[in-house]
N, C-alpha and C. Protein backbone atom coordinates (compact mmCIF):
# COMPACT_ATOMS: atom_id res chain seq x y z
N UNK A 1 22.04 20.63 5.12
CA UNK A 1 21.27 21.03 3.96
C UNK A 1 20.54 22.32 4.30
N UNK A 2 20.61 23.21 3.26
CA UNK A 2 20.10 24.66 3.55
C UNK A 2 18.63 24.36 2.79
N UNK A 3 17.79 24.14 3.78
CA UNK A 3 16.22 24.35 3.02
C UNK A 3 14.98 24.56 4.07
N UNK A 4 14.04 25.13 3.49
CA UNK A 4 12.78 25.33 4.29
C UNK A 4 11.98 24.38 4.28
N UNK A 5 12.18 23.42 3.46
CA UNK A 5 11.73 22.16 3.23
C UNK A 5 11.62 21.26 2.48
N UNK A 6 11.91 19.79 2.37
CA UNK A 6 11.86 18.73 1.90
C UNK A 6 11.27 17.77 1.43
N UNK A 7 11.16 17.65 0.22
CA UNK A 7 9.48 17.00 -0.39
C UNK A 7 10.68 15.36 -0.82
N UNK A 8 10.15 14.42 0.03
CA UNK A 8 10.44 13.42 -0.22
C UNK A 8 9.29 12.39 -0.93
N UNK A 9 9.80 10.98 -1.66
CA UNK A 9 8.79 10.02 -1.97
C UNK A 9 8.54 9.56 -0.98
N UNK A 10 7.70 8.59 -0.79
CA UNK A 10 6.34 7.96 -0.60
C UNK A 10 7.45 7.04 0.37
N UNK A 11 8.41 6.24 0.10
CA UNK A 11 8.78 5.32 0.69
C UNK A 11 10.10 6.01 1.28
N UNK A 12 10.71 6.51 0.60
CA UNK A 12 11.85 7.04 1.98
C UNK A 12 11.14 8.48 3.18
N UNK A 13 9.89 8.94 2.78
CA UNK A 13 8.94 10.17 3.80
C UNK A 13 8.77 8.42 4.93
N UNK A 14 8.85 7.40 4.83
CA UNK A 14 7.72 6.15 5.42
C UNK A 14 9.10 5.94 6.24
N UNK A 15 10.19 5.74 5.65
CA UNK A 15 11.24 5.79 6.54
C UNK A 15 11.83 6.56 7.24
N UNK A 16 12.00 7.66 7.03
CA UNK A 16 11.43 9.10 8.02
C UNK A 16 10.68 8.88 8.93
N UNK A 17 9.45 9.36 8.43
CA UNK A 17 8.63 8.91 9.71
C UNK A 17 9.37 8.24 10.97
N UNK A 18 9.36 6.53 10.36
CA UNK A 18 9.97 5.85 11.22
C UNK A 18 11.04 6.40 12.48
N UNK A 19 11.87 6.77 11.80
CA UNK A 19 13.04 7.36 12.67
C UNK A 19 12.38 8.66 13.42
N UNK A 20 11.82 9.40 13.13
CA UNK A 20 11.15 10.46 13.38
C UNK A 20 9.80 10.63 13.67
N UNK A 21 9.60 9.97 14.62
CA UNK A 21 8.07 10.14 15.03
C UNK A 21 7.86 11.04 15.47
N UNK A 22 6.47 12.14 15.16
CA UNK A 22 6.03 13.80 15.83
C UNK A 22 6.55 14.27 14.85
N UNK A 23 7.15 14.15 13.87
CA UNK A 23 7.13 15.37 13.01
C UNK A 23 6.03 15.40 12.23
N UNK A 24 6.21 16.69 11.79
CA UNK A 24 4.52 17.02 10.80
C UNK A 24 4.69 16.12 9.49
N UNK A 25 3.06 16.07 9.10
CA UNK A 25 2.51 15.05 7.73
C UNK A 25 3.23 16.10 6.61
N UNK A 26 3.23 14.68 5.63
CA UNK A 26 3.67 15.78 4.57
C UNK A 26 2.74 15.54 3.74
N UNK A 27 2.19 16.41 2.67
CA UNK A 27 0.75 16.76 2.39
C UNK A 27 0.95 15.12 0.96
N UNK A 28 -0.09 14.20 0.90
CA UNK A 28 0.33 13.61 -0.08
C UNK A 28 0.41 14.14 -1.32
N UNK A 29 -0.05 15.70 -2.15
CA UNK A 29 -0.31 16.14 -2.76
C UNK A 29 1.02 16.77 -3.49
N UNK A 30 2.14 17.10 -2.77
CA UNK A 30 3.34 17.92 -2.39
C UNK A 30 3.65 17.62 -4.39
N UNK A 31 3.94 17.08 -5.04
CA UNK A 31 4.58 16.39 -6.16
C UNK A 31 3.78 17.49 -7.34
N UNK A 32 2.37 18.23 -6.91
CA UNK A 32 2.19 19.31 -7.74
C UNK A 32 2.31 20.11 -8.06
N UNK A 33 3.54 20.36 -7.25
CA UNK A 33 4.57 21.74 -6.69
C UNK A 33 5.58 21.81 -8.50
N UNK A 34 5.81 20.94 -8.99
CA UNK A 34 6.86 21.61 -9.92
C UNK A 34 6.43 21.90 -11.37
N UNK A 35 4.25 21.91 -11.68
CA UNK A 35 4.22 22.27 -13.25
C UNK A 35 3.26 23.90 -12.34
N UNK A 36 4.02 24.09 -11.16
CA UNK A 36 3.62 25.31 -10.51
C UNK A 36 4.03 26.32 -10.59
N UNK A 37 5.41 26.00 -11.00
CA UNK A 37 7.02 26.63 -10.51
C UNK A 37 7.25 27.18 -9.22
N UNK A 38 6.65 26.14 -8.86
CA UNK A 38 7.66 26.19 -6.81
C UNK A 38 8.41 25.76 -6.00
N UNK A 39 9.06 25.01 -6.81
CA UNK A 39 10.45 24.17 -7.17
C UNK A 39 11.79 25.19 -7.34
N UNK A 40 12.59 25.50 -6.86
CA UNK A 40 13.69 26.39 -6.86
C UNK A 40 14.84 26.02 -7.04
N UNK A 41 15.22 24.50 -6.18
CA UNK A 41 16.18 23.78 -6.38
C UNK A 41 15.36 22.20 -6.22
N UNK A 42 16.40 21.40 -7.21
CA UNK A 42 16.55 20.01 -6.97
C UNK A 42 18.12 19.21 -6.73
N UNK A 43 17.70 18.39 -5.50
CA UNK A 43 18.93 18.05 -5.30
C UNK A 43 18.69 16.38 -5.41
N UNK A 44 19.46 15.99 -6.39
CA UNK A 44 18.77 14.36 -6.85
C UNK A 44 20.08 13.33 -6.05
N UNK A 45 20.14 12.47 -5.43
CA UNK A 45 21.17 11.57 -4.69
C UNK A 45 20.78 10.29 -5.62
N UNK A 46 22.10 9.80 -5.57
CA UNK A 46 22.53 9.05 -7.16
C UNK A 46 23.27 8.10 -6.66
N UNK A 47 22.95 6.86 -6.03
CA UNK A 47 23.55 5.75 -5.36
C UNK A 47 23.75 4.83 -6.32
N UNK A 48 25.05 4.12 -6.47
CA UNK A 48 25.46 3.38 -7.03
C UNK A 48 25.20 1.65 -7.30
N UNK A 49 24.03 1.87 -7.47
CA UNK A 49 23.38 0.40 -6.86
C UNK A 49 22.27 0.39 -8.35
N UNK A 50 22.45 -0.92 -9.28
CA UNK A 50 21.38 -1.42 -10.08
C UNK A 50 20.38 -2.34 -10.01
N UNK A 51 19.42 -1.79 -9.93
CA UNK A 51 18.55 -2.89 -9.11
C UNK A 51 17.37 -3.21 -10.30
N UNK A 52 17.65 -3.06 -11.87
CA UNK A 52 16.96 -3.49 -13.34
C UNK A 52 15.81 -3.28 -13.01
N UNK A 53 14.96 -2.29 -12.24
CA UNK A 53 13.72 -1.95 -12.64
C UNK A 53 13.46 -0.57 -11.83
N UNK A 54 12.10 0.12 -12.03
CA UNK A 54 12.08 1.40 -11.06
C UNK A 54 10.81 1.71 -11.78
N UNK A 55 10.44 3.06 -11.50
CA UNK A 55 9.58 3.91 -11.07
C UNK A 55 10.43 4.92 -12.17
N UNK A 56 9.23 5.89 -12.99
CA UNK A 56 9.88 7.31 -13.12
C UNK A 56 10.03 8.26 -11.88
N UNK A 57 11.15 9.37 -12.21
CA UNK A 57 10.91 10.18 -10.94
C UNK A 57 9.82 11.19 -10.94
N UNK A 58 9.85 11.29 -12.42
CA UNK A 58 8.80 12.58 -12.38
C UNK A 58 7.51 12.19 -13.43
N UNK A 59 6.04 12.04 -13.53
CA UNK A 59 5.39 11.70 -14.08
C UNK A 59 5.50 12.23 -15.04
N UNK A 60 4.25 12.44 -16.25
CA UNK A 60 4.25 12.81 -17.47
C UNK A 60 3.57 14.01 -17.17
N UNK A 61 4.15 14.95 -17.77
CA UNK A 61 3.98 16.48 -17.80
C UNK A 61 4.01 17.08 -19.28
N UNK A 62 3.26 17.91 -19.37
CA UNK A 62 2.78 18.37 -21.67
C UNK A 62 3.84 19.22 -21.38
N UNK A 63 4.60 19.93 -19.96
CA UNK A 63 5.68 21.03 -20.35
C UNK A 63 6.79 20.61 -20.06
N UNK A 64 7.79 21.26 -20.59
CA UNK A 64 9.27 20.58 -20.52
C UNK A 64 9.90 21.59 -19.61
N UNK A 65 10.61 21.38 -18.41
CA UNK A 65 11.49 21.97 -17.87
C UNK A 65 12.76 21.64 -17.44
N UNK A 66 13.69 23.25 -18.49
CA UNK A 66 14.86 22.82 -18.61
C UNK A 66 15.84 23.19 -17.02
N UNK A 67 16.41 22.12 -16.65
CA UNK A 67 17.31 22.60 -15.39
C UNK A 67 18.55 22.37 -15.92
N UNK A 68 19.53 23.66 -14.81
CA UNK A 68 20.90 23.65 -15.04
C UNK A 68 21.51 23.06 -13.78
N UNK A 69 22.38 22.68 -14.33
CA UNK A 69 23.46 21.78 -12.86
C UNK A 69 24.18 22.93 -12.11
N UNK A 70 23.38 23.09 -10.74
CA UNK A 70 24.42 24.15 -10.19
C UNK A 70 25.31 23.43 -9.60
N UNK A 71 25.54 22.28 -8.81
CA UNK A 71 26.74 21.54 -8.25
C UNK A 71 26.21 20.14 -7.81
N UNK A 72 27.64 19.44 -7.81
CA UNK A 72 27.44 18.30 -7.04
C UNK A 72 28.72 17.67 -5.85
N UNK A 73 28.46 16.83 -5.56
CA UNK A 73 29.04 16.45 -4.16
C UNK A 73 28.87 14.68 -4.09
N UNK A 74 30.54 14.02 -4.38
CA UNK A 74 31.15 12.87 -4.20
C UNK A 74 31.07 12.58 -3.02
N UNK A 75 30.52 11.72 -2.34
CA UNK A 75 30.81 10.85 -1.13
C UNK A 75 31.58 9.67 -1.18
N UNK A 76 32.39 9.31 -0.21
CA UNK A 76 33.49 7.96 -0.09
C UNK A 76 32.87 6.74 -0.60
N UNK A 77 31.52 6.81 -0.40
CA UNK A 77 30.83 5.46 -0.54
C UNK A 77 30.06 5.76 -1.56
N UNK A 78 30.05 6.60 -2.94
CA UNK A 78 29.87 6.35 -3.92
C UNK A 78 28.67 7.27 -4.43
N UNK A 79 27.92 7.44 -3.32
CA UNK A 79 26.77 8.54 -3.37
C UNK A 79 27.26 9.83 -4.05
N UNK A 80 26.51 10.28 -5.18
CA UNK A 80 26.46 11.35 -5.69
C UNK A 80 25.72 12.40 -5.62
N UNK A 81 25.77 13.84 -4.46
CA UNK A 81 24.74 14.56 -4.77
C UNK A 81 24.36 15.40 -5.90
N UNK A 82 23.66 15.47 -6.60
CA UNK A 82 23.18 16.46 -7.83
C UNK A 82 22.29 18.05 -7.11
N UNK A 83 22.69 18.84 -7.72
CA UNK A 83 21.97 19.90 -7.11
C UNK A 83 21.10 21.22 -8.81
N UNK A 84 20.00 20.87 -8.91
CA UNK A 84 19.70 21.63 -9.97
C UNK A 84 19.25 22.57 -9.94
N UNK A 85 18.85 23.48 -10.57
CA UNK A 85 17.89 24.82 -10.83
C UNK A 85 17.31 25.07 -12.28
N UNK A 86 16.35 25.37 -11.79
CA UNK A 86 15.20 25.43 -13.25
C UNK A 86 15.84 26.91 -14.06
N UNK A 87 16.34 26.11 -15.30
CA UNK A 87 17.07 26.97 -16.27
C UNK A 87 16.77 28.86 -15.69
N UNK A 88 15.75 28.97 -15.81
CA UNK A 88 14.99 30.35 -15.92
C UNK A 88 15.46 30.83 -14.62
N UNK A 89 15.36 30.51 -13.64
CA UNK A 89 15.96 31.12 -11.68
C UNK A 89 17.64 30.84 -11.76
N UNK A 90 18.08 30.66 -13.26
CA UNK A 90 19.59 30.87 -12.79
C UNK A 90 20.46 31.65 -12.93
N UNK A 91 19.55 32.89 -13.83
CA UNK A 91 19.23 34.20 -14.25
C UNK A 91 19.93 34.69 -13.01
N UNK A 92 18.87 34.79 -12.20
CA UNK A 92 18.24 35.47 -11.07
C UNK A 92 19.47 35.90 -9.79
């Protein structure tokens, strides 16, 4: 993965950790990064598993931001990567 860095949730950053002890904190705050526009890409992983309840991914926000699908990526075992960009940086 080509990135400077990785803003994960709450429970897979906890499983991280785990495997990765000594790496640096990640700020709990990180999630205010996208009504910032400092968000460049999103890459959403799309596992094939229904488990009838969840969490939104993204809270409630008064602005709407439109993203375009720049690519994705099939794995054998069903995993889908999604890779987006905020309509406006696809200009660019």
């Amino acid at each position: 993965m080509d990135a400077e860095a990785v803003l994960l949730g709450r429970v897979t950053y906890e499983g991280f950790a785990a495997a990765w002890p000594g790496r640096g904190a990640i700020s709990p705050t990180g999630r205010t990064l996208l009504p910032t526009g400092l968000v460049d890409e999103w890459r959403l992983m799309v596992f094939p598993v229904v488990l009838g309840s969840g969490k939104r991914l993204f809270g409630e926000t008064p602005d709407k931001t439109v993203l375009t699908l720049a690519g994705t990526q099939a794995f054998a075992s069903g995993v889908v990567v999604q890779t987006y960009r905020p309509a406006a940086a696809q200009a660019t």
